[in-house]
Protein backbone atom coordinates (compact mmCIF):
# COMPACT_ATOMS: atom_id res chain seq x y z
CA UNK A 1 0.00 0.00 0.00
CA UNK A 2 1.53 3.43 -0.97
CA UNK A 3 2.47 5.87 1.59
CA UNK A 4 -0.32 8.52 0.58
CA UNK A 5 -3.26 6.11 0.78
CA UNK A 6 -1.64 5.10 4.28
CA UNK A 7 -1.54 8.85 4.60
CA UNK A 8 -4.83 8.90 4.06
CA UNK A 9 -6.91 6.57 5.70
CA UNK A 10 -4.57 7.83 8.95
CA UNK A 11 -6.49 11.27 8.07
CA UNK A 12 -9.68 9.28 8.27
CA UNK A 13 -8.68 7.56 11.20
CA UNK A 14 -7.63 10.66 13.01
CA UNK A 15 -11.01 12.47 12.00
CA UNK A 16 -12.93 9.61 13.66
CA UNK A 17 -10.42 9.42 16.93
CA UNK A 18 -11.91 13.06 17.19
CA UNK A 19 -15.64 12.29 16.62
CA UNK A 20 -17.07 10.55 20.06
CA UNK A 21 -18.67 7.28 19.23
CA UNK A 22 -16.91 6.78 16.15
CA UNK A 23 -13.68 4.64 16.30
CA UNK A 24 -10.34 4.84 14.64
CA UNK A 25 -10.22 1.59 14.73
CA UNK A 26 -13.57 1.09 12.93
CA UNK A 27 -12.40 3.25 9.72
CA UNK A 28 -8.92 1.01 10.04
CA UNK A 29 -11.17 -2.01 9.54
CA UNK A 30 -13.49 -0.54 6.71
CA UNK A 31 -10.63 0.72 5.10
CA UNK A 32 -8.66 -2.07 4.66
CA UNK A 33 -5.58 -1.50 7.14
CA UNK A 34 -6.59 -2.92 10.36
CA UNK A 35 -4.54 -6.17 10.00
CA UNK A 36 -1.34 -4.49 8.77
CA UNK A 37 -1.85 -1.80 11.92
CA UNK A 38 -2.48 -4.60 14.37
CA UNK A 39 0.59 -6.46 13.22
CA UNK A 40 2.64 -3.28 13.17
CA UNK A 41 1.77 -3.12 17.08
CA UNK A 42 2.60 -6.59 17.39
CA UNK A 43 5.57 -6.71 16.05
CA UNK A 44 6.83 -4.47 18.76
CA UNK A 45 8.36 -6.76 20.75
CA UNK A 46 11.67 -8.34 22.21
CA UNK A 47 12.92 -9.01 18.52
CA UNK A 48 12.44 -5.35 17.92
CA UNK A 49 13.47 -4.28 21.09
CA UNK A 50 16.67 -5.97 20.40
CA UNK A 51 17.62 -4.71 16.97
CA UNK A 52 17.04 -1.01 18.69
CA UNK A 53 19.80 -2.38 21.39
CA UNK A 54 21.86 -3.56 19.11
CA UNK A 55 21.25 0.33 16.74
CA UNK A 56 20.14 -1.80 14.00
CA UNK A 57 17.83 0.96 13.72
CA UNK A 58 17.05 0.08 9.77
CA UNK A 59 16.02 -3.60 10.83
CA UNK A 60 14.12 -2.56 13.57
CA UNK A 61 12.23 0.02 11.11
CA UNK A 62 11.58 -3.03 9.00
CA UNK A 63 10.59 -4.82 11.31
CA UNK A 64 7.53 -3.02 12.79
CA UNK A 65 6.52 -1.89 8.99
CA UNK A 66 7.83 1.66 10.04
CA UNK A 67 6.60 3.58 6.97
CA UNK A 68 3.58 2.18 7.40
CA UNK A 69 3.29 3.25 10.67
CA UNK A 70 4.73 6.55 10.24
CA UNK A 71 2.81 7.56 7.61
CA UNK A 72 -0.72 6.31 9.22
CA UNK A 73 0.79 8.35 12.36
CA UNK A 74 1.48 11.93 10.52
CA UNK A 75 -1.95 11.45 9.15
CA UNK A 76 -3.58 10.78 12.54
CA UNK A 77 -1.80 13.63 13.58
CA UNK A 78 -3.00 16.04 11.39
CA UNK A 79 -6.25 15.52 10.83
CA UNK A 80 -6.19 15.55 14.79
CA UNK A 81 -4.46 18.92 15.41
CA UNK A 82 -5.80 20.58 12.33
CA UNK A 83 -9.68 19.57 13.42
CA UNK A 84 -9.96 19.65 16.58
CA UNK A 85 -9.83 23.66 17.05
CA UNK A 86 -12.84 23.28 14.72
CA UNK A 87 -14.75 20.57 16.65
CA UNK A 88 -14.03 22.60 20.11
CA UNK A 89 -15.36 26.19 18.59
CA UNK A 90 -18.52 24.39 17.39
CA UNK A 91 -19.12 22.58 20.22
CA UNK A 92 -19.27 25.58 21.97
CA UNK A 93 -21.14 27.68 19.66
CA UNK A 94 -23.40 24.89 17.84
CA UNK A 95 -23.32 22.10 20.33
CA UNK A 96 -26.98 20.17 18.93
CA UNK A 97 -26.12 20.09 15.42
CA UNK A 98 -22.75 19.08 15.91
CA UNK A 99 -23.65 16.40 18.44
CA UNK A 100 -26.44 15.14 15.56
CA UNK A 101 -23.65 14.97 13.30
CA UNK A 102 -21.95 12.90 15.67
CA UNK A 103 -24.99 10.76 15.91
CA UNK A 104 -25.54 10.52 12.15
CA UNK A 105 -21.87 9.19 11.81
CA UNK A 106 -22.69 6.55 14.34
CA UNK A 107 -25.29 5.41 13.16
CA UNK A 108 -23.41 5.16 9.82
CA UNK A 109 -20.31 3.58 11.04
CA UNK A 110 -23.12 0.73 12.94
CA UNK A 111 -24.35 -0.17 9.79
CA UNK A 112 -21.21 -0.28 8.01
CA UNK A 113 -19.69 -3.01 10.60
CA UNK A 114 -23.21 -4.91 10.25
CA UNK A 115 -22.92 -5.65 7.27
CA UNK A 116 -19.53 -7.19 7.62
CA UNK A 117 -21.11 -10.09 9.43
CA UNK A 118 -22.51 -12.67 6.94
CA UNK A 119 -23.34 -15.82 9.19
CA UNK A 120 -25.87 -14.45 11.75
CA UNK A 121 -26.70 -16.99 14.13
CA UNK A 122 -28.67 -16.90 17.90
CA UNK A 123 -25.49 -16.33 19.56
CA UNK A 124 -24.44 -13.49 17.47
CA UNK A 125 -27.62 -11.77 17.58
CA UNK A 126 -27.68 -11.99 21.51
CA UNK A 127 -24.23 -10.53 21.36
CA UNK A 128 -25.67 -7.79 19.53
CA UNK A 129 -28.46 -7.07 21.49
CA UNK A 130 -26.02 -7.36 24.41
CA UNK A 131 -24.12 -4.83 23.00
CA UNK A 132 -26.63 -1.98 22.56
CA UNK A 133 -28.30 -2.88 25.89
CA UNK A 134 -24.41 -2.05 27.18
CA UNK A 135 -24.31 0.89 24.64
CA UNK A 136 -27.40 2.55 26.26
CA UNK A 137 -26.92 1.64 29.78
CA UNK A 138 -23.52 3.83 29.56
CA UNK A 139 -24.70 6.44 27.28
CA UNK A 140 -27.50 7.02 30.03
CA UNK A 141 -24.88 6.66 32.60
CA UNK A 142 -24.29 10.04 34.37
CA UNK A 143 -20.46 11.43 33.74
CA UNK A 144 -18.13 10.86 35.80
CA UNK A 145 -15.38 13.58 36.43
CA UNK A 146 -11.95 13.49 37.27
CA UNK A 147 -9.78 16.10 38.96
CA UNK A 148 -8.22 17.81 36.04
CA UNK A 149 -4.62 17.69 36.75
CA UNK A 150 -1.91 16.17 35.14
CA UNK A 151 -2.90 12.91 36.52
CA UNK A 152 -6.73 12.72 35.70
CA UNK A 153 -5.76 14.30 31.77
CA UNK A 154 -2.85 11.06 31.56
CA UNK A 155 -5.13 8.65 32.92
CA UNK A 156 -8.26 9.25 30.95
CA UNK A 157 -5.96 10.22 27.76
CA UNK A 158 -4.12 6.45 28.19
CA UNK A 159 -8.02 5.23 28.52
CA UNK A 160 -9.48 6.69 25.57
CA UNK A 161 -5.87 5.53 23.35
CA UNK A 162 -6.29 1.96 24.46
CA UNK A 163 -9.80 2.39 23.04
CA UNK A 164 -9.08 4.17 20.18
CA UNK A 165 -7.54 0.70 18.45
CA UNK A 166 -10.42 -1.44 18.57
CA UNK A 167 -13.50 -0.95 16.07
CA UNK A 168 -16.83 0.05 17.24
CA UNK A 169 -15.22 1.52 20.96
CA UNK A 170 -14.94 5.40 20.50
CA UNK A 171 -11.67 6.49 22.20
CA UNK A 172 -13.87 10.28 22.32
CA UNK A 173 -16.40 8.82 23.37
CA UNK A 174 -14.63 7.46 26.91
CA UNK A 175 -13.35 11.07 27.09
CA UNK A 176 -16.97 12.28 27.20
CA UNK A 177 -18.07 9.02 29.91
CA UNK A 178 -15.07 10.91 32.10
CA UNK A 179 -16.01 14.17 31.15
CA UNK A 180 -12.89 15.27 29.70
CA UNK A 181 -13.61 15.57 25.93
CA UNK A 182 -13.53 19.41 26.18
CA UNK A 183 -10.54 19.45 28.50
CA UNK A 184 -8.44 17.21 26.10
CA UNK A 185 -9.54 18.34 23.00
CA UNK A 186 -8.41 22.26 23.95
């Protein structure tokens, strides 16, 4: 895959990281990269580790699929930094159309990883439904806050990252749950 299509679904990526209840990880999967990104991560491990030790720095590069990974991680960046001055200011000045947006993309995103599943069987469906019950019982939860130090921005920033990888679990979203979204995103 060339370096500005990585480039670009990492702008994708980084637009959704941004968007609460849409997931990174979710536009990784639609987009065709989540198995190159998840082996990437993998592949940071005691092999790597050791050609950094050892300053094999070019084998070590090679090793985790570096230019995959920086490429994916500029775009992420940028379509991070560059929109989330716009998210804050309408949040603040247009908060139910942008949160309807939000919504809309949700939606979108739910139906987009539905489809993906071809064998539906009882089991699946009761995972489902398990699911959204889970979905509603914490979107109705109240938020919780956190003292906003350096400690409560690290801790719910190293929450919402972990999430941020896996489809269909908003990294945003757990910032909102902790009621930090505005907090982080300025």
């Amino acid at each position: 895959m060339s370096s500005p299509g990585v480039f670009l679904r990492g702008l994708m990526m980084g637009a959704a990281d941004i968007v609460p209840g849409v997931s990174g990880g979710t536009v990784a999967f639609i987009t065709g990269i989540y198995d190159t990104l998840l082996g990437s991560i993998r592949a940071v491990d005691l092999e790597f580790l050791g050609k950094l030790f050892k300053a094999d720095i070019s084998g070590a590069w090679q090793h985790v699929n570096g230019g995959f990974l920086l490429a994916l991680l500029l775009g992420i960046g940028t379509s991070i930094f560059s929109l989330a001055r716009i998210i804050s200011w309408t949040l603040e000045h247009h908060p139910v159309p942008l949160w309807a947006a939000f919504f809309g993309l949700i939606l979108a995103s739910a139906l987009v990883l539905l489809r993906q599943v071809h064998n539906w069987s009882v089991p699946r469906v009761l995972c489902l439904l398990a699911g959204v019950a889970l979905a509603v019982f914490i979107a109705l939860s109240p938020v919780a806050t956190f003292e906003v130090g350096f400690a409560g921005v690290f801790l719910s920033g190293f929450l919402a990252i972990c999430a941020m990888i896996l489809p269909g679990i908003s990294g945003s979203f757990i910032l909102v749950l902790l009621g930090m979204y505005g907090t982080v995103l300025t």
